[in-house]
PDB file of N, CA and C in Angstrom:
ATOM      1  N   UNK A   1       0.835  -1.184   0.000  1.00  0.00           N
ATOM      2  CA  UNK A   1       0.000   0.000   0.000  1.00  0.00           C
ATOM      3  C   UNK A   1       0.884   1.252   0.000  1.00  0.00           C
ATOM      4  N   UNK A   2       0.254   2.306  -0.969  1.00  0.00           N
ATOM      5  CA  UNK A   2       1.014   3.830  -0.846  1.00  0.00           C
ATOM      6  C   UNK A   2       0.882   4.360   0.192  1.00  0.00           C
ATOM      7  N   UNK A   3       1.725   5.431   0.955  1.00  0.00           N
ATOM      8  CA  UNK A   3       1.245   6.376   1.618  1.00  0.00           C
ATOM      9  C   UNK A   3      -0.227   6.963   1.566  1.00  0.00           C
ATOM     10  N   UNK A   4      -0.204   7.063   0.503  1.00  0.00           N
ATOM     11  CA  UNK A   4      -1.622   8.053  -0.118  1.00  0.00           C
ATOM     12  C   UNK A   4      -2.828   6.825   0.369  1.00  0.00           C
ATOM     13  N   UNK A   5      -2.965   5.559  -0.275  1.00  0.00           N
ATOM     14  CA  UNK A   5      -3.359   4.248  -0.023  1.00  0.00           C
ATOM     15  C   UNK A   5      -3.653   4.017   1.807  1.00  0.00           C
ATOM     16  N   UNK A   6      -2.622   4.283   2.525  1.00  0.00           N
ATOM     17  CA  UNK A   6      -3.181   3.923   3.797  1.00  0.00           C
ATOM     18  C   UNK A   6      -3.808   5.309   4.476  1.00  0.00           C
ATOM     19  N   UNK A   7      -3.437   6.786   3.880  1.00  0.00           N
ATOM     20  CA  UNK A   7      -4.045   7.774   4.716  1.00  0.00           C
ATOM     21  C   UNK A   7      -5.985   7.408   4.183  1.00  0.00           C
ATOM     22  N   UNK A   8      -6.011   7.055   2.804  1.00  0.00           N
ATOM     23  CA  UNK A   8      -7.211   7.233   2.338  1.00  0.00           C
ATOM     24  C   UNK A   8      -8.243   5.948   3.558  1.00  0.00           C
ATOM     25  N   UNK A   9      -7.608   5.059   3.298  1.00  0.00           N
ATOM     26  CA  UNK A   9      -7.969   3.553   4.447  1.00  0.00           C
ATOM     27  C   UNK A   9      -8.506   4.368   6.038  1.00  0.00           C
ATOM     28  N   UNK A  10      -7.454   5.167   6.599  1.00  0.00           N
ATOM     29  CA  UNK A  10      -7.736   5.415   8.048  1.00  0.00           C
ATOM     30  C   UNK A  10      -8.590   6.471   7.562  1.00  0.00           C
ATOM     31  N   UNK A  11      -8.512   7.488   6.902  1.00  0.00           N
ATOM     32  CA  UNK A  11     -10.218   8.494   6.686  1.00  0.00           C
ATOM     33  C   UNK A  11     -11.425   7.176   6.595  1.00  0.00           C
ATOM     34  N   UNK A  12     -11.264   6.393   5.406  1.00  0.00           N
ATOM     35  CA  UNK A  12     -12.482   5.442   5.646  1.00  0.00           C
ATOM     36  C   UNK A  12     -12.768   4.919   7.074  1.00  0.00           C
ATOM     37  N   UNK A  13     -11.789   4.556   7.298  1.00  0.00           N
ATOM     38  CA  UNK A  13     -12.117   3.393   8.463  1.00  0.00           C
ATOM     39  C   UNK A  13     -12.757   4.644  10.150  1.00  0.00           C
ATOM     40  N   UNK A  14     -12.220   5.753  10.161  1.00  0.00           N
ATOM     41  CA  UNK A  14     -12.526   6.674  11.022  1.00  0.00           C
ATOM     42  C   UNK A  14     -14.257   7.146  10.675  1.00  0.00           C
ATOM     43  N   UNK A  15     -14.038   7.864   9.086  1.00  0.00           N
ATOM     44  CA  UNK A  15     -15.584   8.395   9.099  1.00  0.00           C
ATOM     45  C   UNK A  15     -16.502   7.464   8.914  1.00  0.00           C
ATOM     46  N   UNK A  16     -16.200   6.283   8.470  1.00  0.00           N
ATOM     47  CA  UNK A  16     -17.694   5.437   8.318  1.00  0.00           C
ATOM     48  C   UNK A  16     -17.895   4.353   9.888  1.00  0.00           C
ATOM     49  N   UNK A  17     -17.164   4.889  11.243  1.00  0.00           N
ATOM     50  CA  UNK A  17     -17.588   4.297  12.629  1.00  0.00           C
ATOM     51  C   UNK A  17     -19.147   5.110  12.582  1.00  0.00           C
ATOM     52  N   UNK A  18     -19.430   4.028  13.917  1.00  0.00           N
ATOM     53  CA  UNK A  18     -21.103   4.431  14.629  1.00  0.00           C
ATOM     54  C   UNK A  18     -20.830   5.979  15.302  1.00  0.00           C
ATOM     55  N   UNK A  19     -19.517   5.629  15.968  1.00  0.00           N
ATOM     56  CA  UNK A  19     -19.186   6.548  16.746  1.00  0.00           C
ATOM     57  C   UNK A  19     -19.209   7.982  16.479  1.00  0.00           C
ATOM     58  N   UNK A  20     -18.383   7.869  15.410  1.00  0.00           N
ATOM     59  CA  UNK A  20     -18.334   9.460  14.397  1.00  0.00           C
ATOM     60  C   UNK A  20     -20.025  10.004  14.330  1.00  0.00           C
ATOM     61  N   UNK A  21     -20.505   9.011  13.632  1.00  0.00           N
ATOM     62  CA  UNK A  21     -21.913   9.201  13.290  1.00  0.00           C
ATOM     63  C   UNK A  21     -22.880   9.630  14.640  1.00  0.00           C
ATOM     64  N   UNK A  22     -22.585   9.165  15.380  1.00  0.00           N
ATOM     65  CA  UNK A  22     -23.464   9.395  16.548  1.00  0.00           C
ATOM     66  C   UNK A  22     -22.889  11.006  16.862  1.00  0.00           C
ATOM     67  N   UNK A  23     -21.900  11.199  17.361  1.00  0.00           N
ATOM     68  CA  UNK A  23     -21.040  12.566  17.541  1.00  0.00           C
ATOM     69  C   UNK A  23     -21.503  13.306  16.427  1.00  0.00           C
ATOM     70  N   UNK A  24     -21.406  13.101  15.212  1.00  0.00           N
ATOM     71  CA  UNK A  24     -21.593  14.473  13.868  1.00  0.00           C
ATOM     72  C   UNK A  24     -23.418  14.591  14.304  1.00  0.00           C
ATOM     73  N   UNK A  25     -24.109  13.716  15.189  1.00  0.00           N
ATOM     74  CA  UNK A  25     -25.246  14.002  14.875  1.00  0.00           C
ATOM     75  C   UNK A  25     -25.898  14.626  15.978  1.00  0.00           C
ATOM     76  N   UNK A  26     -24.641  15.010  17.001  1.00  0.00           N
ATOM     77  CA  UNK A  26     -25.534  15.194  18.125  1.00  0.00           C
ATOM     78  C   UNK A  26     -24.892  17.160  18.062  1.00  0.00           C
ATOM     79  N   UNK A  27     -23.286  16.921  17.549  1.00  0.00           N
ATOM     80  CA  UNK A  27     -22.815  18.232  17.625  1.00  0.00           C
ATOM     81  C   UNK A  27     -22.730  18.796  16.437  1.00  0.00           C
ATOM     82  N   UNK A  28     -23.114  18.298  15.168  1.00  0.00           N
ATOM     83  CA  UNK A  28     -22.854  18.926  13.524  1.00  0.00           C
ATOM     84  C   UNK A  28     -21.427  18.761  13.140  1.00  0.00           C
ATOM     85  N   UNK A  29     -21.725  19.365  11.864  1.00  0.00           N
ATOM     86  CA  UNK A  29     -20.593  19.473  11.312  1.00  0.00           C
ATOM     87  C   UNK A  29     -19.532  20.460  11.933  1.00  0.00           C
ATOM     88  N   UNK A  30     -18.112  19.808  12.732  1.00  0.00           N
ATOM     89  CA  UNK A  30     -17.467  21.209  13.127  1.00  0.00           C
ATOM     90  C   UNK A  30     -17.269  22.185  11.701  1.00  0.00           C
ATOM     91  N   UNK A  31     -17.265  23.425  12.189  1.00  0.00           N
ATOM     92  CA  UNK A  31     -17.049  24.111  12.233  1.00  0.00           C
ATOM     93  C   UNK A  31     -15.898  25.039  12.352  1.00  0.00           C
ATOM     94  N   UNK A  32     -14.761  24.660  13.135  1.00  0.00           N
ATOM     95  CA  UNK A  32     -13.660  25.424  13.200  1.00  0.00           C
ATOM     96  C   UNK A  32     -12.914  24.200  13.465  1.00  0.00           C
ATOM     97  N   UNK A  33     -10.917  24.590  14.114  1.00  0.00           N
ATOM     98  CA  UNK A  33     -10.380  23.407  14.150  1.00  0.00           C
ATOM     99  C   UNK A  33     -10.156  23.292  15.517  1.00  0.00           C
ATOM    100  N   UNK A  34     -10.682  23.895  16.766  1.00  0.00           N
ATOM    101  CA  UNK A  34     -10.845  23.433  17.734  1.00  0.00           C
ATOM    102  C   UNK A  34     -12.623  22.374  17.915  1.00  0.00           C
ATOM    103  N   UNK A  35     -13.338  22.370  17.256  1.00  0.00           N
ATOM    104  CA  UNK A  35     -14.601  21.659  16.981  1.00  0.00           C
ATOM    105  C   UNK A  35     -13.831  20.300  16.227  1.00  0.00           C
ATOM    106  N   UNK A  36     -12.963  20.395  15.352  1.00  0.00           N
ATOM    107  CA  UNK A  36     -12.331  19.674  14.580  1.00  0.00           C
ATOM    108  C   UNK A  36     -11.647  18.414  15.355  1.00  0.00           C
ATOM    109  N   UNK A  37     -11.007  19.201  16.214  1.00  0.00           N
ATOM    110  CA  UNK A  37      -9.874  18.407  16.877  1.00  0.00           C
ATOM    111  C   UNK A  37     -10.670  17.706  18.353  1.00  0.00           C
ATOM    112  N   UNK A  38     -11.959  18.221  18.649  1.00  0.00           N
ATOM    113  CA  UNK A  38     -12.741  17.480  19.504  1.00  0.00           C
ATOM    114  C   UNK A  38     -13.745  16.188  18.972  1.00  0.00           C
ATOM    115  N   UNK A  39     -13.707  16.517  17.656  1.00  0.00           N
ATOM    116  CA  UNK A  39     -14.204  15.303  17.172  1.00  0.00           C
ATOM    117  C   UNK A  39     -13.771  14.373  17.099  1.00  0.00           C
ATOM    118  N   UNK A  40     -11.994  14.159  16.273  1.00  0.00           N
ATOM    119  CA  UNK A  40     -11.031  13.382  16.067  1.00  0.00           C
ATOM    120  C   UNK A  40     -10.806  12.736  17.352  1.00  0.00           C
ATOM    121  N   UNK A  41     -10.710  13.846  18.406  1.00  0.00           N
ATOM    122  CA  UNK A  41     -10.217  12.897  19.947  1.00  0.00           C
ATOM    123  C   UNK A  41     -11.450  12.210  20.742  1.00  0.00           C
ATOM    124  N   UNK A  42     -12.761  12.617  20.196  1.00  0.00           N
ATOM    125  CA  UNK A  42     -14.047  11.953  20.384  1.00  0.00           C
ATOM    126  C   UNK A  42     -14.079  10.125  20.127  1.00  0.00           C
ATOM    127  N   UNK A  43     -13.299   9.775  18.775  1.00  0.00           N
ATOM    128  CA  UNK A  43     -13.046   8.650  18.000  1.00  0.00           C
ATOM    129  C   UNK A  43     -11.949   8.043  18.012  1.00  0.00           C
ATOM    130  N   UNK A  44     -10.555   8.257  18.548  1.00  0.00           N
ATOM    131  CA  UNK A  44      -9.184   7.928  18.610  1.00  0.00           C
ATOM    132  C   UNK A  44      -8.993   7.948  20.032  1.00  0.00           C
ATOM    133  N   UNK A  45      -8.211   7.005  20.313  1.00  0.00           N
ATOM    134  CA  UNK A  45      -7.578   7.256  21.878  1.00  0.00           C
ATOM    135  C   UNK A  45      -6.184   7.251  21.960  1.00  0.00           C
ATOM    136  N   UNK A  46      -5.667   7.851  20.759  1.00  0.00           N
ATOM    137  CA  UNK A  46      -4.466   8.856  20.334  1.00  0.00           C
ATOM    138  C   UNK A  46      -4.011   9.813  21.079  1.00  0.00           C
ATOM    139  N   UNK A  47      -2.898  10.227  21.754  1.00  0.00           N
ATOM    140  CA  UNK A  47      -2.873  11.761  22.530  1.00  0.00           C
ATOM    141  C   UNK A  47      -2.533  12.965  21.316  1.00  0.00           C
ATOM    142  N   UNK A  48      -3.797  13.790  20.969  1.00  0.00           N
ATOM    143  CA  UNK A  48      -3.770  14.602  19.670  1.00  0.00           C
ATOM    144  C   UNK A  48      -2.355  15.907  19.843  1.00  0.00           C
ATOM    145  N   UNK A  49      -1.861  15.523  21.183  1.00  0.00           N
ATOM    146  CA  UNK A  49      -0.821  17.181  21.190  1.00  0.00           C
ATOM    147  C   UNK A  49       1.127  16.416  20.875  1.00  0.00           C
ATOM    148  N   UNK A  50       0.463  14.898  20.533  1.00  0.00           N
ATOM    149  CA  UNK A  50       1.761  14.149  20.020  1.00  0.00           C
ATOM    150  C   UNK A  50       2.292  14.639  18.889  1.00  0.00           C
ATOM    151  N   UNK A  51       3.387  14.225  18.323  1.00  0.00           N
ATOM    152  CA  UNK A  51       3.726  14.665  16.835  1.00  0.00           C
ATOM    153  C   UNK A  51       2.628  13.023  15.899  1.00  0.00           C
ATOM    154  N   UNK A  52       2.616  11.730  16.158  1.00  0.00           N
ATOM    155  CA  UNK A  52       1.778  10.530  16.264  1.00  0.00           C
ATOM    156  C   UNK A  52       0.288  11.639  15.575  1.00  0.00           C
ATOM    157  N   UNK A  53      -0.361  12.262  16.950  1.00  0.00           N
ATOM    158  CA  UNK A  53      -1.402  12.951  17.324  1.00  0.00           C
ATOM    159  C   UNK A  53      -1.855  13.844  16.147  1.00  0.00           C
ATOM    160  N   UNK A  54      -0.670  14.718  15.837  1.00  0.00           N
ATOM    161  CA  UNK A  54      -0.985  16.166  15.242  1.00  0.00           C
ATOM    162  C   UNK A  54      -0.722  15.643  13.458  1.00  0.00           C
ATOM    163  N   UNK A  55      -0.380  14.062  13.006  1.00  0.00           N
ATOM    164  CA  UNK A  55      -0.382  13.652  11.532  1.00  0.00           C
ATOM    165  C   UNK A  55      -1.696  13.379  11.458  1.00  0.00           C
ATOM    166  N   UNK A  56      -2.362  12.701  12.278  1.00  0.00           N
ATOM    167  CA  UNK A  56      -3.408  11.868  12.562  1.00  0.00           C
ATOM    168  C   UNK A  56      -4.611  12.996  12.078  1.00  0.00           C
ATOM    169  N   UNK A  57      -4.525  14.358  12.881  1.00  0.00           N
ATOM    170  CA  UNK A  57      -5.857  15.343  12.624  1.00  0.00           C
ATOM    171  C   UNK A  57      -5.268  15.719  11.026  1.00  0.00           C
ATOM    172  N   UNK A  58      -4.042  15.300  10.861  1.00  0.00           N
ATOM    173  CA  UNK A  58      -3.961  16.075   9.300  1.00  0.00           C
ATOM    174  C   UNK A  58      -4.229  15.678   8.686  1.00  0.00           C
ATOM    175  N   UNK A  59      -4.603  13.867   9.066  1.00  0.00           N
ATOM    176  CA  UNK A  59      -4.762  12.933   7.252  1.00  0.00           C
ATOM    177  C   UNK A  59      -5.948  13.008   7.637  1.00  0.00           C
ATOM    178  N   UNK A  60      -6.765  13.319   8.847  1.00  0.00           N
ATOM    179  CA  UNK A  60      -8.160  13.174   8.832  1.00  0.00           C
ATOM    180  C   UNK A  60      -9.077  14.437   8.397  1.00  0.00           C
ATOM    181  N   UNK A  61      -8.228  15.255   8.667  1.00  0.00           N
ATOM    182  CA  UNK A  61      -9.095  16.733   7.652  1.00  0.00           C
ATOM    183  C   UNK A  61      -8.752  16.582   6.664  1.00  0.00           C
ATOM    184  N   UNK A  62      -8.146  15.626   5.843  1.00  0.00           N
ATOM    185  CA  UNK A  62      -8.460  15.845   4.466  1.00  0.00           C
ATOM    186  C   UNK A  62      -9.734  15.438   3.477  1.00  0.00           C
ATOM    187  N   UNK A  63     -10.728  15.963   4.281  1.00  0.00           N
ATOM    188  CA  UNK A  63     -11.960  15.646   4.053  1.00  0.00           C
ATOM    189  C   UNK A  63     -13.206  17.102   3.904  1.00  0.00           C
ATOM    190  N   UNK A  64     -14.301  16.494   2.863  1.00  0.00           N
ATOM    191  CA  UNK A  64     -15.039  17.728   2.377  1.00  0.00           C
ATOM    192  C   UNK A  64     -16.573  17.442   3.384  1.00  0.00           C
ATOM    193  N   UNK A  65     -17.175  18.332   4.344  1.00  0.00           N
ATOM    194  CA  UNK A  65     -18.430  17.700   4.571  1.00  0.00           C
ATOM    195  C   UNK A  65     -19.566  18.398   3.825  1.00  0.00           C
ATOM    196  N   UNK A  66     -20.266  17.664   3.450  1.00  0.00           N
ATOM    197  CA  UNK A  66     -21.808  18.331   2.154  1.00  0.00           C
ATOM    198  C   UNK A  66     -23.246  18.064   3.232  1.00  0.00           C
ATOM    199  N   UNK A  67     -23.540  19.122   3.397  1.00  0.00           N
ATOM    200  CA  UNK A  67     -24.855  18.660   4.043  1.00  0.00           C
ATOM    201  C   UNK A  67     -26.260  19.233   3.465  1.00  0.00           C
ATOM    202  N   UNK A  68     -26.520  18.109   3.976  1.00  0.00           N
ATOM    203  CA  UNK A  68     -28.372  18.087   2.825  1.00  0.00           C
ATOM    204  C   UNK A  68     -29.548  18.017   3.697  1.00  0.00           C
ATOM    205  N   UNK A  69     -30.347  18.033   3.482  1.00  0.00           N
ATOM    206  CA  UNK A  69     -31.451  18.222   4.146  1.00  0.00           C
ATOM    207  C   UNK A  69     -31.931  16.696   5.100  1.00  0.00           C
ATOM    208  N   UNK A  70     -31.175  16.181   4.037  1.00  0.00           N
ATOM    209  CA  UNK A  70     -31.742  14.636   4.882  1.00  0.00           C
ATOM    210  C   UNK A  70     -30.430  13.742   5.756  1.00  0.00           C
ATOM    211  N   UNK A  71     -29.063  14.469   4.901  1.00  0.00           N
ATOM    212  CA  UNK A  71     -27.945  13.435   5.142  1.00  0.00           C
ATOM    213  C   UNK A  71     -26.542  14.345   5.269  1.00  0.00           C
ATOM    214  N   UNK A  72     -25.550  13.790   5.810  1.00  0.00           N
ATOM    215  CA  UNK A  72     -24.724  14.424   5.597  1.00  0.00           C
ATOM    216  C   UNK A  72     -23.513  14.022   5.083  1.00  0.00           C
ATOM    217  N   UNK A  73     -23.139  14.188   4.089  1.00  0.00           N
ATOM    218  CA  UNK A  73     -21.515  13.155   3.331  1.00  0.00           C
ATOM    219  C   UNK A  73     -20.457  13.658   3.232  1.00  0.00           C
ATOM    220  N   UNK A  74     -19.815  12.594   3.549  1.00  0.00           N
ATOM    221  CA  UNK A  74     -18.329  12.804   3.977  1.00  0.00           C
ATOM    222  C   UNK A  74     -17.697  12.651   2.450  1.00  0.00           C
ATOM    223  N   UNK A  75     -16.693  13.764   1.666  1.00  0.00           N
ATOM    224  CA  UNK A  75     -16.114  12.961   1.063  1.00  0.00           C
ATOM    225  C   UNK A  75     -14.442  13.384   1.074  1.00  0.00           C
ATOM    226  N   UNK A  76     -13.339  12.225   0.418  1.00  0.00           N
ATOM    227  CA  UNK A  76     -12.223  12.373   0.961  1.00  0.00           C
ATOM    228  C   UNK A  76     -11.388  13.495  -0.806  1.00  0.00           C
ATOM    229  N   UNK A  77     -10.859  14.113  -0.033  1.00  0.00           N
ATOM    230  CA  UNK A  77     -10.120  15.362  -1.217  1.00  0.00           C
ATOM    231  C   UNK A  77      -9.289  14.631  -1.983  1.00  0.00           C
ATOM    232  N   UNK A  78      -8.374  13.537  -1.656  1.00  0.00           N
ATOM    233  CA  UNK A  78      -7.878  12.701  -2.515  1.00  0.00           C
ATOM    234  C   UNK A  78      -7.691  12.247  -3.510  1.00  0.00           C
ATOM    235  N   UNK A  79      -9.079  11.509  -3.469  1.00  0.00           N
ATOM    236  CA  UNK A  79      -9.340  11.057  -4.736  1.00  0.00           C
ATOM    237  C   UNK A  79     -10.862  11.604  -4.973  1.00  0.00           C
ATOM    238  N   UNK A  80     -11.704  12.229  -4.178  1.00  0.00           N
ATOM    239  CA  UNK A  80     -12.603  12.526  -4.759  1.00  0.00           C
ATOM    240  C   UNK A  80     -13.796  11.816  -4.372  1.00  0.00           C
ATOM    241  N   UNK A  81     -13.703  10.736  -3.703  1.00  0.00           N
ATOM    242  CA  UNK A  81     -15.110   9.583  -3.931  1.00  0.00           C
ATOM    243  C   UNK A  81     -15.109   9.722  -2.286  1.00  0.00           C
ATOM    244  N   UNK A  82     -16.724   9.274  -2.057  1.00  0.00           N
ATOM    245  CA  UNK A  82     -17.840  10.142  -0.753  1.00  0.00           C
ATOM    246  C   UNK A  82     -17.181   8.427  -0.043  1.00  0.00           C
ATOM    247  N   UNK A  83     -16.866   8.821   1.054  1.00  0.00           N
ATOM    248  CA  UNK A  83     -16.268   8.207   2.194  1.00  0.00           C
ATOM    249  C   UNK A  83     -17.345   7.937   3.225  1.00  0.00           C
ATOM    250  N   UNK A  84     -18.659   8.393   3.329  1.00  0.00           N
ATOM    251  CA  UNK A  84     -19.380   7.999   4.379  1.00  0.00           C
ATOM    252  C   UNK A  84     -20.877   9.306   4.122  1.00  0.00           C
ATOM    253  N   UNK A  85     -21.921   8.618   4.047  1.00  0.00           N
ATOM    254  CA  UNK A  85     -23.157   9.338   4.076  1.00  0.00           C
ATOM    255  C   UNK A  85     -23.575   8.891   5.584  1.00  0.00           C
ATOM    256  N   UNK A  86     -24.206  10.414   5.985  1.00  0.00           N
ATOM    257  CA  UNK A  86     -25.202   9.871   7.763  1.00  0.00           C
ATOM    258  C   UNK A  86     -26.034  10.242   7.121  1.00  0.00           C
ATOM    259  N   UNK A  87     -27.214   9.528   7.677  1.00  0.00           N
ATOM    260  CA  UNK A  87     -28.470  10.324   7.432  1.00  0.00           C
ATOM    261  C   UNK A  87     -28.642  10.766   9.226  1.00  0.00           C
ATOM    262  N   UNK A  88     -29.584  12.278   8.457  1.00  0.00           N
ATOM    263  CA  UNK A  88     -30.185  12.632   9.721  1.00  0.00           C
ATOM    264  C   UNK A  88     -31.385  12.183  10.557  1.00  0.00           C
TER     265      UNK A  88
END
């Protein structure tokens, strides 16, 4: 696997948990990167102020959120293709 190959894997494997989903639905879409970085440490039991920590929020914001009236989708900047729909 590429670099590129395993960051794209841990965005999947992070945004399509229950967990995420339950969290994006109770607090929204953050908003800023302290909202950002409470989400990530919401789902990881990573220490986020590591150098480990601070790659981890970087391969995971590389992500677009679209929200719709019914759902909200995740998709990854990468390559382009939607990484995780919630519905509301």
């Amino acid at each position: 696997m590429t670099p590129t190959e395993k960051e794209q894997h841990t965005r999947a494997e992070f945004y399509s948990s229950k967990q995420l989903a339950k969290y994006i639905m109770v607090n929204g879409v953050p908003k800023s990167n302290h909202d950002f970085s409470d989400m990530v440490a919401s789902g990881v039991s990573e220490d986020l102020t590591t150098e480990k920590g601070l790659k981890l929020i970087a391969v995971l914001g590389q992500v677009t959120f679209f929200k719709h009236a019914q759902q909200i989708n995740i998709m990854d900047k990468s390559n382009g293709m939607m990484i995780a729909s919630i519905t509301r």
